[in-house]
N, C-alpha and C. Protein backbone atom coordinates (compact mmCIF):
# COMPACT_ATOMS: atom_id res chain seq x y z
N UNK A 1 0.82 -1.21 0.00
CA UNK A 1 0.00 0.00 0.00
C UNK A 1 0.85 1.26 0.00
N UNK A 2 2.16 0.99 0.46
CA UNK A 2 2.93 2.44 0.46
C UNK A 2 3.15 2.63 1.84
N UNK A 3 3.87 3.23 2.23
CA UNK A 3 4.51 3.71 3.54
C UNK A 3 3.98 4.97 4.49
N UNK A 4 2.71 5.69 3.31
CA UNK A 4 2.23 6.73 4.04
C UNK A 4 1.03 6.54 4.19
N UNK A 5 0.61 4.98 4.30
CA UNK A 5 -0.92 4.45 4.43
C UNK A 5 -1.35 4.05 5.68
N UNK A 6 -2.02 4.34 6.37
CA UNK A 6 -2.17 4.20 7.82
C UNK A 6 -3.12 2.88 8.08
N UNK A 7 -4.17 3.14 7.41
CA UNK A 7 -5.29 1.66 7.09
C UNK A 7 -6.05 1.80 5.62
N UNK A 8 -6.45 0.95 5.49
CA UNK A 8 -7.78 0.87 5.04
C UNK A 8 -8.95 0.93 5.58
N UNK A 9 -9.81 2.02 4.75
CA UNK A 9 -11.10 2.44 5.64
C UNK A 9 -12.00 1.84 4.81
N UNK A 10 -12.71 1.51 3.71
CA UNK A 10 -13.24 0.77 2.82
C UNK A 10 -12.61 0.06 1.54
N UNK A 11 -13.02 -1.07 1.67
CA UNK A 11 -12.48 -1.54 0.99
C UNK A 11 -13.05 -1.83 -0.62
N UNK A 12 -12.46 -2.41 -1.18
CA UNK A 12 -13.23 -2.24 -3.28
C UNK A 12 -14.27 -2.98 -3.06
N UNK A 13 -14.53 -3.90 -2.31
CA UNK A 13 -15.51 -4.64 -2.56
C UNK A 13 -16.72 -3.57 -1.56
N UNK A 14 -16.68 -2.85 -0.93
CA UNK A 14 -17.31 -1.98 -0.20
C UNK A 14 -18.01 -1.42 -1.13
N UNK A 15 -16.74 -0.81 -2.08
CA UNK A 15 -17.06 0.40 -2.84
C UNK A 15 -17.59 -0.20 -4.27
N UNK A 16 -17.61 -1.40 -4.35
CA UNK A 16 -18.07 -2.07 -5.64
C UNK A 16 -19.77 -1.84 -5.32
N UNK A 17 -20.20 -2.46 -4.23
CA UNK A 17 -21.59 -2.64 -3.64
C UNK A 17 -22.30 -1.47 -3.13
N UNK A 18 -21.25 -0.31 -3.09
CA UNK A 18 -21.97 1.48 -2.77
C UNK A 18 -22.31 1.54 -4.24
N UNK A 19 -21.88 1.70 -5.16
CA UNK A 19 -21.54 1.86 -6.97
C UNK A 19 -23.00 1.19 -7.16
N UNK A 20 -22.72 -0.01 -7.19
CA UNK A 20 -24.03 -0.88 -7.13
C UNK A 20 -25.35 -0.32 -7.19
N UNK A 21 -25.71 -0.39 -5.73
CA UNK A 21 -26.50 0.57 -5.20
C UNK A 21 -26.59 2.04 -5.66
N UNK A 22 -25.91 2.68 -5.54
CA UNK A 22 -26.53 3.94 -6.39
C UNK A 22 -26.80 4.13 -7.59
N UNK A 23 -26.08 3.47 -8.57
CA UNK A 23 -26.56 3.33 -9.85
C UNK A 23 -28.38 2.91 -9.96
N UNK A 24 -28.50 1.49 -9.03
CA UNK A 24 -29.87 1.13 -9.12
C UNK A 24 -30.70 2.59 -8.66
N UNK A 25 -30.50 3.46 -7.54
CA UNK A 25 -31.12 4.22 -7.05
C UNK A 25 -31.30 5.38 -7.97
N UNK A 26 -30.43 5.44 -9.00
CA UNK A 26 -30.48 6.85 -10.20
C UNK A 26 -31.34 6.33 -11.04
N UNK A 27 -31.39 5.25 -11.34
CA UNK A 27 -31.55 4.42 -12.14
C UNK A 27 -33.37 4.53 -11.88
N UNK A 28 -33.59 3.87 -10.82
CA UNK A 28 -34.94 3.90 -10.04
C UNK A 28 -35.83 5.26 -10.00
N UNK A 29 -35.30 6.09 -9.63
CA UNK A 29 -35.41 7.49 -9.58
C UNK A 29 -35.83 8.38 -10.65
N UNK A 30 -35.14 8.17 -11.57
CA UNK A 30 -34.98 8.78 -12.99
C UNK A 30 -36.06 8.10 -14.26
N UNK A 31 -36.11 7.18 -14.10
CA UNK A 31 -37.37 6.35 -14.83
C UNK A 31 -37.83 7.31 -16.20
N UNK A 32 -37.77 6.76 -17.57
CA UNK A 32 -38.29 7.56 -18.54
C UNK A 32 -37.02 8.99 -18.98
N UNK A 33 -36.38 9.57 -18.31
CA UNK A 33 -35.57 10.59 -18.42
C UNK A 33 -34.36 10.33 -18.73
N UNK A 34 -33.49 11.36 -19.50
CA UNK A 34 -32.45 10.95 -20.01
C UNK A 34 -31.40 11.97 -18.98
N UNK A 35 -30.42 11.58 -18.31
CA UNK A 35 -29.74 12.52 -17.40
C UNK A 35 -28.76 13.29 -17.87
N UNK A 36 -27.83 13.83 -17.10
CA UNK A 36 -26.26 14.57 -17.69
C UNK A 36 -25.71 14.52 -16.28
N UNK A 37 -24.56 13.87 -16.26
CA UNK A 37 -23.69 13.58 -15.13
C UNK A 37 -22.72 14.19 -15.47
N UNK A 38 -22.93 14.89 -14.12
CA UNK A 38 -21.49 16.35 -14.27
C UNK A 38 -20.60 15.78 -13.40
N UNK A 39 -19.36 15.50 -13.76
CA UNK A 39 -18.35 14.77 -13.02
C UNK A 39 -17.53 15.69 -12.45
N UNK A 40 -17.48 16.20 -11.35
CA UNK A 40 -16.66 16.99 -10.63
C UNK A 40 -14.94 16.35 -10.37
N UNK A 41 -13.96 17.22 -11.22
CA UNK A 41 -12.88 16.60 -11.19
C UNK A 41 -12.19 17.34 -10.82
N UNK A 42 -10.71 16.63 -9.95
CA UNK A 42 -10.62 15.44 -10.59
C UNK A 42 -10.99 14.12 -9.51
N UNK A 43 -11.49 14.49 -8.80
CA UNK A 43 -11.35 13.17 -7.46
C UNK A 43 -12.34 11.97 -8.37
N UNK A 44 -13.61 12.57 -8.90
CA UNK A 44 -14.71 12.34 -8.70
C UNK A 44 -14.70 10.77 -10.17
N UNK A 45 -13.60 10.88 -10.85
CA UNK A 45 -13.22 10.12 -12.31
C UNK A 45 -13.37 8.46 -11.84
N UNK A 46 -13.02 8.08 -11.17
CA UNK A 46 -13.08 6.92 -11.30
C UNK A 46 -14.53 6.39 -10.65
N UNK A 47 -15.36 7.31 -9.63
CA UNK A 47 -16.44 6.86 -9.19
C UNK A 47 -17.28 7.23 -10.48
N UNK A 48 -17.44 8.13 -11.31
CA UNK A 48 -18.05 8.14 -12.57
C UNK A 48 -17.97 7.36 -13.25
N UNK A 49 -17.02 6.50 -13.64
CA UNK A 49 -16.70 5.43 -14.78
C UNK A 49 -16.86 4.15 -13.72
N UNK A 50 -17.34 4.03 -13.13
CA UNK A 50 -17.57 2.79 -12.27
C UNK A 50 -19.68 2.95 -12.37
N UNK A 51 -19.77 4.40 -11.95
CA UNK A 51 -21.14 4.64 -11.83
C UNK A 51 -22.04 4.43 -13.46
N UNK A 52 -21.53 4.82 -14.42
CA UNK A 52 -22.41 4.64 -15.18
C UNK A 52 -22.59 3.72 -15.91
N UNK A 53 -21.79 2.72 -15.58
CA UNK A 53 -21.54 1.23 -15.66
C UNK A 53 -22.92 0.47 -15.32
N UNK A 54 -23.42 1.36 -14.05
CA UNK A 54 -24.58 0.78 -13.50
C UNK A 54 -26.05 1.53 -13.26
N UNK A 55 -25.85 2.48 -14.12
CA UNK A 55 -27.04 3.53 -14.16
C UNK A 55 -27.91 2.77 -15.83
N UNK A 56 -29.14 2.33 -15.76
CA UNK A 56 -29.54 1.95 -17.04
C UNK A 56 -30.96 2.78 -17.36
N UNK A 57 -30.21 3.87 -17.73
CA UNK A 57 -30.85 5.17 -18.90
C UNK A 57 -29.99 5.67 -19.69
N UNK A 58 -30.76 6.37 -20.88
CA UNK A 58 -30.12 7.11 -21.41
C UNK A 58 -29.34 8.23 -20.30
N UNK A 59 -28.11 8.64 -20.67
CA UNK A 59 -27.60 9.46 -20.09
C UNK A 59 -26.34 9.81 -20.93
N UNK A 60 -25.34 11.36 -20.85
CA UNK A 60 -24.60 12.23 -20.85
C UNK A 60 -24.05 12.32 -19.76
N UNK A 61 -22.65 12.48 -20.60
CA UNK A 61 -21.24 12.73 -19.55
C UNK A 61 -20.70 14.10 -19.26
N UNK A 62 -20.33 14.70 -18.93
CA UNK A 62 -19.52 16.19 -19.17
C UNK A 62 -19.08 16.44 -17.93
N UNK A 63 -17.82 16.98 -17.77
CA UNK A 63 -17.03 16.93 -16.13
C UNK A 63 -16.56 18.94 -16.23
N UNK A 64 -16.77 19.09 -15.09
CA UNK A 64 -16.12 20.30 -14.17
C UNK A 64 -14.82 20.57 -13.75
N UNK A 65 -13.94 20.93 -14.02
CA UNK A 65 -12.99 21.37 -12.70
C UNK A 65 -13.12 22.57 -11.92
N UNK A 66 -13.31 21.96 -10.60
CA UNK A 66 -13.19 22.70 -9.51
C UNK A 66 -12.03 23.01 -8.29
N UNK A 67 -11.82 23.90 -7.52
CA UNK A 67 -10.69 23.53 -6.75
C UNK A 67 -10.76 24.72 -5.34
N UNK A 68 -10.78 24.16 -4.38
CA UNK A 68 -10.90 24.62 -2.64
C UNK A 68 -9.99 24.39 -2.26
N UNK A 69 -9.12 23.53 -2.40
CA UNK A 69 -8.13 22.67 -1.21
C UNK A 69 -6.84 22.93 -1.53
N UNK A 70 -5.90 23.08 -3.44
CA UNK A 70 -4.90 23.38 -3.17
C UNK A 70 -4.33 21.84 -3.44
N UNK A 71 -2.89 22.25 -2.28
CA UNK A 71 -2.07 21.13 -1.72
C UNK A 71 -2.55 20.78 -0.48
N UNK A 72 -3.68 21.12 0.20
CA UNK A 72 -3.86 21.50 1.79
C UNK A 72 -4.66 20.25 2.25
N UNK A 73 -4.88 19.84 3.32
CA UNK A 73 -6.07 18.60 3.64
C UNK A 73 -7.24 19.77 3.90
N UNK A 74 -7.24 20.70 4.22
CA UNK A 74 -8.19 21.62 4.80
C UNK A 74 -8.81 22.10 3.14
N UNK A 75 -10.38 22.89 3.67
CA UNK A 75 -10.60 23.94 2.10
C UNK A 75 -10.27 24.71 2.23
N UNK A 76 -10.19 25.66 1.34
CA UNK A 76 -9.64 26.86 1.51
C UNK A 76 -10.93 28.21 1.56
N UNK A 77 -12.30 27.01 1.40
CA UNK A 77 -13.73 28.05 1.09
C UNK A 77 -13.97 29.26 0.15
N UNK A 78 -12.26 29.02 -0.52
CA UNK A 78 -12.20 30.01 -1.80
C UNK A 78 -12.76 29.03 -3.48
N UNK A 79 -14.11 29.10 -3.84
CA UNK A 79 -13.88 27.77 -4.77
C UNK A 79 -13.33 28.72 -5.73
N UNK A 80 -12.57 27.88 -7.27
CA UNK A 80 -12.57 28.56 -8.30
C UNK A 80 -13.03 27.43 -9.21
N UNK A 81 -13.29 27.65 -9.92
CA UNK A 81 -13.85 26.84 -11.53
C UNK A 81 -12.69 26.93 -12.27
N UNK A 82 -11.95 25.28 -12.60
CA UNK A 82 -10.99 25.79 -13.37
C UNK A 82 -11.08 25.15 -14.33
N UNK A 83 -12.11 24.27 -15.03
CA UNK A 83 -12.89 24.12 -16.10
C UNK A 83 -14.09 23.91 -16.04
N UNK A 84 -14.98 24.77 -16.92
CA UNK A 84 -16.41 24.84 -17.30
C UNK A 84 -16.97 23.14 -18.05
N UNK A 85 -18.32 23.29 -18.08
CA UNK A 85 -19.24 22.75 -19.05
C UNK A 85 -19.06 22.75 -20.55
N UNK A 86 -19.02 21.68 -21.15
CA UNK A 86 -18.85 21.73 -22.83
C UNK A 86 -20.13 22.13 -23.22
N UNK A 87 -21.67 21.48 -22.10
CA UNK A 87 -22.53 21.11 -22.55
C UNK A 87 -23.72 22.12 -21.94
N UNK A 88 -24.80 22.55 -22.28
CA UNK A 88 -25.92 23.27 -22.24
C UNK A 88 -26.79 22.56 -21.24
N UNK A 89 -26.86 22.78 -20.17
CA UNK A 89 -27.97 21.92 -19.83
C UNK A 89 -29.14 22.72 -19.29
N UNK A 90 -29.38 24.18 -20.35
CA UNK A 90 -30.82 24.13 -20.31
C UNK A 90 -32.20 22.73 -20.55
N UNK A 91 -32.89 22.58 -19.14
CA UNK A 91 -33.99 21.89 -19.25
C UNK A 91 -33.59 20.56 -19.53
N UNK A 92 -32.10 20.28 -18.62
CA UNK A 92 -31.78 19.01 -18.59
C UNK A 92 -32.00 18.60 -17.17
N UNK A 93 -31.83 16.95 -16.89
CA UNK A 93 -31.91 16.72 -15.33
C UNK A 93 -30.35 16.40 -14.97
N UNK A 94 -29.73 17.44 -14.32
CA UNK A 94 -28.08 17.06 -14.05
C UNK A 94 -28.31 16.22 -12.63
N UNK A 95 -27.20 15.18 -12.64
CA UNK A 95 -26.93 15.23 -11.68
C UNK A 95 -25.19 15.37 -11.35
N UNK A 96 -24.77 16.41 -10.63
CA UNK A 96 -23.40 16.39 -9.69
C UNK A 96 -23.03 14.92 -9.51
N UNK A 97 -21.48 14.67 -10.02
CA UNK A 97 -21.06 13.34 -9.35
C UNK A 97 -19.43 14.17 -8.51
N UNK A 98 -19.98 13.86 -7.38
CA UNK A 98 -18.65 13.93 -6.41
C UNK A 98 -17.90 12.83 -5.64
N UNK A 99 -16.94 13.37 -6.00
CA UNK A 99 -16.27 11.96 -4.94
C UNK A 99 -16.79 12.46 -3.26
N UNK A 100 -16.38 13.07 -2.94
CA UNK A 100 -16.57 13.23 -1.53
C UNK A 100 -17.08 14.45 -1.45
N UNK A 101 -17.83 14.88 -0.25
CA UNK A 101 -18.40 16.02 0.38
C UNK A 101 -17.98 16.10 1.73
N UNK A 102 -17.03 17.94 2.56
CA UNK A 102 -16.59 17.76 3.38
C UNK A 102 -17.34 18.93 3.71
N UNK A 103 -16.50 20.52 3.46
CA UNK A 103 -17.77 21.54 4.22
C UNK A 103 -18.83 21.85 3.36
N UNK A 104 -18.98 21.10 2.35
CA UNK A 104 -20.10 21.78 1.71
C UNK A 104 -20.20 23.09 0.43
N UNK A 105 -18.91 23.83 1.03
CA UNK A 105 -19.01 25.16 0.29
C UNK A 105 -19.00 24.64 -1.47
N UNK A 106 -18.09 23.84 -1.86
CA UNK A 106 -17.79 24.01 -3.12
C UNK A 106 -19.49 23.35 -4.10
N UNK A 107 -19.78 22.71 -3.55
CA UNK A 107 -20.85 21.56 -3.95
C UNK A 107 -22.32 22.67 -3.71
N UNK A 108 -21.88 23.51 -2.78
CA UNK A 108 -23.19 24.33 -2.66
C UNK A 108 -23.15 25.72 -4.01
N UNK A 109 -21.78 25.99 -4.01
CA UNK A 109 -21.65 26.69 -5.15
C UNK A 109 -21.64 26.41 -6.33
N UNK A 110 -21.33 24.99 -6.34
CA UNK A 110 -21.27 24.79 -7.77
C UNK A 110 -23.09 24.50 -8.20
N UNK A 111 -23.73 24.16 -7.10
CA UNK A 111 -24.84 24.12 -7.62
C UNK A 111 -26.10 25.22 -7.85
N UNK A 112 -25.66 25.76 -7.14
CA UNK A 112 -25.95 27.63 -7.44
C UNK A 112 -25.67 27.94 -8.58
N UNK A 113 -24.24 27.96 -8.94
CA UNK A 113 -23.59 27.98 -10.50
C UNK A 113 -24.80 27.56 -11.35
N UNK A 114 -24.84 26.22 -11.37
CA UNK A 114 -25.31 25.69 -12.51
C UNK A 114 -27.06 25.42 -12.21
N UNK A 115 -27.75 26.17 -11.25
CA UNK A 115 -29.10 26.57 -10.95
C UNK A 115 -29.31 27.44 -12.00
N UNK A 116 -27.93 28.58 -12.23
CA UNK A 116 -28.49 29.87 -13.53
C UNK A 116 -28.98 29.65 -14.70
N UNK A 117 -28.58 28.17 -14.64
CA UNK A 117 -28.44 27.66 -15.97
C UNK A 117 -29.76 27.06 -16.94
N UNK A 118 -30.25 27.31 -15.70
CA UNK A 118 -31.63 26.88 -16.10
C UNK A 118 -32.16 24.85 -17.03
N UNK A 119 -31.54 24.46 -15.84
CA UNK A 119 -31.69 22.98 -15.87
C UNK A 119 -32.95 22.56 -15.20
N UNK A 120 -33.69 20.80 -15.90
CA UNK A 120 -34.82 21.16 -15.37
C UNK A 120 -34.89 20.68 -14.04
N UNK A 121 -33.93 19.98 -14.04
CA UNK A 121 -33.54 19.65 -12.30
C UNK A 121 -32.14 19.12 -12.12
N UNK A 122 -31.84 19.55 -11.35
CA UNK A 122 -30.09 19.48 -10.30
C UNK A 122 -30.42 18.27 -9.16
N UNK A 123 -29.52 17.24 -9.04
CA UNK A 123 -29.05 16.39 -8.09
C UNK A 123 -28.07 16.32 -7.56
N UNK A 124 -27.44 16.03 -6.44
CA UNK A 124 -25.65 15.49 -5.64
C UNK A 124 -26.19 14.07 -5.85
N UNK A 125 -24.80 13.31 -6.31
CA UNK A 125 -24.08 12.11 -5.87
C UNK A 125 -23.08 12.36 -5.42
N UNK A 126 -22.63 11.91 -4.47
CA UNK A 126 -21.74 11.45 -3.69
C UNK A 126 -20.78 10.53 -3.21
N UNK A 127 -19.77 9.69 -3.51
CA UNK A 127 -19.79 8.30 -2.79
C UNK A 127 -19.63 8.53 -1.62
N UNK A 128 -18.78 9.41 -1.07
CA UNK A 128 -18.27 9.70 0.12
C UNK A 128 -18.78 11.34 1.02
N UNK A 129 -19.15 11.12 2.08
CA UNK A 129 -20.09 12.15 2.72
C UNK A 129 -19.37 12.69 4.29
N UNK A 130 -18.55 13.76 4.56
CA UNK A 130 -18.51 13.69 6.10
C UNK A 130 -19.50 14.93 6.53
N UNK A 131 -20.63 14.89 7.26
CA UNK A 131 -21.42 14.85 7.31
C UNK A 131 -21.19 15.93 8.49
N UNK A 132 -19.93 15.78 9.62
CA UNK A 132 -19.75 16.39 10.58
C UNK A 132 -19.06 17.59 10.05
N UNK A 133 -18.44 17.61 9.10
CA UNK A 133 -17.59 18.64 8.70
C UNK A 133 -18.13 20.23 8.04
N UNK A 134 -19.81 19.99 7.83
CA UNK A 134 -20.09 20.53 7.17
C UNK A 134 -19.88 22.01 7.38
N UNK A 135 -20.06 23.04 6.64
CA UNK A 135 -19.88 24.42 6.76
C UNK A 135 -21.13 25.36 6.19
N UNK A 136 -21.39 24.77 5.02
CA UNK A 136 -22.63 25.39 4.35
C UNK A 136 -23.93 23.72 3.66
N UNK A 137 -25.07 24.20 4.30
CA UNK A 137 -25.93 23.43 4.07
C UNK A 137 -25.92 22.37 2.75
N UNK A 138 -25.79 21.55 2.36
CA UNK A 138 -26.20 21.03 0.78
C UNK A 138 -27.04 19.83 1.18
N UNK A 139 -28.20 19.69 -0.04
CA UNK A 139 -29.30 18.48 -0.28
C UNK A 139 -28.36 17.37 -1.02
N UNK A 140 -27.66 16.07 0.01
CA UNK A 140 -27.46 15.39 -0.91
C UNK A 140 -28.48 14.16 -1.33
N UNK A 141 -28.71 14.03 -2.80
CA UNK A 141 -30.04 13.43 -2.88
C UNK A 141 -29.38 11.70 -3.24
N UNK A 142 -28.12 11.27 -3.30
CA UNK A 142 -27.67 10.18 -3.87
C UNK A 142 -26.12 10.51 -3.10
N UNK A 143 -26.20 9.31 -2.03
CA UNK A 143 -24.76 9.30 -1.06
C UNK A 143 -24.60 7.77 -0.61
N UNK A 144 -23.11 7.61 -1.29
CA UNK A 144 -22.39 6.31 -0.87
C UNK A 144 -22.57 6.01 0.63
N UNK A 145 -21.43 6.52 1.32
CA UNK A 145 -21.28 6.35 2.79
C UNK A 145 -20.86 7.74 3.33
N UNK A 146 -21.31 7.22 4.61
CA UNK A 146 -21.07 8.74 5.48
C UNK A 146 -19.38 7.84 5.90
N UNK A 147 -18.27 8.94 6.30
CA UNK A 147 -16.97 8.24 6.77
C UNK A 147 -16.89 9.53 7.77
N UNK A 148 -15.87 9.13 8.34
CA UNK A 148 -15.60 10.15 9.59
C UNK A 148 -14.24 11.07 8.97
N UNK A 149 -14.36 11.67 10.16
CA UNK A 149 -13.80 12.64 9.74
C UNK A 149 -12.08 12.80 9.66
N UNK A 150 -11.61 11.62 8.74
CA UNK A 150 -10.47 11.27 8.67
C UNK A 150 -9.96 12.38 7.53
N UNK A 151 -8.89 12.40 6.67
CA UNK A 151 -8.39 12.84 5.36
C UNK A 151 -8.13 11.54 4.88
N UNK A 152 -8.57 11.30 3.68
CA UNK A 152 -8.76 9.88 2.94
C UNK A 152 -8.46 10.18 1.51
N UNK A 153 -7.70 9.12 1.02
CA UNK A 153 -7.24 9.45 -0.21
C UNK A 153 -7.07 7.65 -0.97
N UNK A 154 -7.37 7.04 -2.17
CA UNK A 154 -7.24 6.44 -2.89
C UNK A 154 -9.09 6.42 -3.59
N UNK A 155 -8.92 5.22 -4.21
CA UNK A 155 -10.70 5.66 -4.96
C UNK A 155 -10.49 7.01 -5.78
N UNK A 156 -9.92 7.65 -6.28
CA UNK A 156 -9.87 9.11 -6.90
C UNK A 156 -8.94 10.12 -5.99
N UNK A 157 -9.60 10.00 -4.72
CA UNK A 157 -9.29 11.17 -3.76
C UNK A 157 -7.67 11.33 -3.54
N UNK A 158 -6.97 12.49 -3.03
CA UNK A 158 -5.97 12.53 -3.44
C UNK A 158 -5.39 13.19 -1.95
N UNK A 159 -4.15 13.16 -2.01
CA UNK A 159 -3.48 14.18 -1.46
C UNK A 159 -2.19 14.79 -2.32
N UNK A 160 -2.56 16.13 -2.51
CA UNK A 160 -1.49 16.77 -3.24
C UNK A 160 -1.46 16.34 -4.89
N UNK A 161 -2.12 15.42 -5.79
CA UNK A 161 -2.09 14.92 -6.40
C UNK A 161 -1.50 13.42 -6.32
N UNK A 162 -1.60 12.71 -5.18
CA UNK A 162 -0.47 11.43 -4.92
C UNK A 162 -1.87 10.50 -4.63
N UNK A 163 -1.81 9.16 -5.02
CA UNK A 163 -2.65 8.74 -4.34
C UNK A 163 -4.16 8.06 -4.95
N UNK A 164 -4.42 8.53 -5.77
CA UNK A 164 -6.11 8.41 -6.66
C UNK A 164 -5.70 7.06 -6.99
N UNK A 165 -4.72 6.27 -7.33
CA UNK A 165 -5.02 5.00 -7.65
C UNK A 165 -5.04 3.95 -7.21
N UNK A 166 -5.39 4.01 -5.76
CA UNK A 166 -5.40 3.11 -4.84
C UNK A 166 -6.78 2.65 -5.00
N UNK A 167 -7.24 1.39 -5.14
CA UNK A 167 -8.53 0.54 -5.45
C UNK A 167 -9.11 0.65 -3.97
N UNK A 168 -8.90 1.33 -3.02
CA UNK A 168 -9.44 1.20 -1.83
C UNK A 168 -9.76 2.63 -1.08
N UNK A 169 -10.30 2.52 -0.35
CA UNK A 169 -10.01 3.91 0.42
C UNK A 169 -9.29 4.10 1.85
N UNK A 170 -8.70 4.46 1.78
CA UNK A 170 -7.65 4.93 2.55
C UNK A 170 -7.36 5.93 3.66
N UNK A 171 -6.78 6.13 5.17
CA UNK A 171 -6.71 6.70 5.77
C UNK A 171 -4.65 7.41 5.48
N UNK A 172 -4.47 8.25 5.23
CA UNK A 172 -3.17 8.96 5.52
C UNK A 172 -2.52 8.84 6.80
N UNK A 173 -1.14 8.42 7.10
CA UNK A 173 -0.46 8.37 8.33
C UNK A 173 -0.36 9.85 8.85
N UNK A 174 0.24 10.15 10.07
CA UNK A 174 0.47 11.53 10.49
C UNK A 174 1.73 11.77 9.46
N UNK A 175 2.47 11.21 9.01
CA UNK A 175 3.29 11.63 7.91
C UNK A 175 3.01 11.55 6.55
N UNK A 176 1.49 11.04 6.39
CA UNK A 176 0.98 11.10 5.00
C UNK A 176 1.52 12.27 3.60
N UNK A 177 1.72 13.70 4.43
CA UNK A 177 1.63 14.83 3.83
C UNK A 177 3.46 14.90 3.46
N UNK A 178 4.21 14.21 4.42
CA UNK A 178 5.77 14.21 3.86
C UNK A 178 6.14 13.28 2.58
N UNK A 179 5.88 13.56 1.51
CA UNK A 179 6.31 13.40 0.14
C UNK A 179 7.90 12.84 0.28
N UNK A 180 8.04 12.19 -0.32
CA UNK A 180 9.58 11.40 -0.42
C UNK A 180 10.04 11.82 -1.66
């Protein structure tokens, strides 16, 4: 696992059977409608390409970059957009795919953002939720697991950019953040 891995906090087969499950639940939900899954990147890439594996509707892809955090485990509650939408989604049904949700701010803005936009309805997915951390309110309508309030990185999630390709999810050592 690497030397700056403290445990494993879920494991693939965890996260195979969250995937699972929410797909059926978009899936269930959505009935008759064709969606647009906005992939919030970059954490959010590999729970997208796992998720629509198991979503059975028509549906659209198109991803975001966003960014709060930096190099930092903390947000910075400054969001910026550092890539837009290819795609129009006037009088579409989006739904947000995030890897994780911590204070809220960026996920509440980005959906404000794309409220202007005049879509005919906005959703959160989530796989990962800390729930205690929050800072600003958000409706999540589609959430993997709630996890505590660790800094967690493999499944997508990262530290510093190190890390997203770990098939598991992961807790960081107290020396996680010292780079070799």
């Amino acid at each position: 696992m690497g030397v700056n891995i403290d445990k494993v906090l879920i494991t693939r087969q965890e996260i195979e059977d969250m995937v699972t499950r929410l797909g059926a639940e978009i899936t269930n939900d959505n009935k008759g409608r064709k969606v647009l899954l906005v992939c919030v990147l970059k954490g959010a890439f590999i729970f997208l390409a796992d998720l629509v594996r198991h979503i059975d509707l028509p549906l659209e892809v198109d991803f975001m970059s966003v960014s709060s955090y930096g190099n930092n485990t903390d947000t910075s509650g400054v969001v910026r957009i550092l890539r837009d939408l290819d795609t129009d989604i006037t009088g579409k049904h989006v739904i947000i795919v995030e890897d994780i949700i911590d204070s809220g701010l960026t996920l509440r803005h980005l959906k404000e953002l794309l409220s202007t936009r005049n879509p005919a309805s906005i959703s959160i997915c989530t796989a990962f939720d800390k729930p205690d951390r929050r800072k600003a309110e958000v409706k999540v309508d589609y959430r993997g697991m709630i996890i505590p309030d660790e800094f967690v990185v493999g499944y997508g999630l990262d530290f510093a950019g190190d890390y997203r390709h770990l098939p598991d999810v992961c807790i960081l050592s107290d020396d996680g953040g010292d780079k070799e």
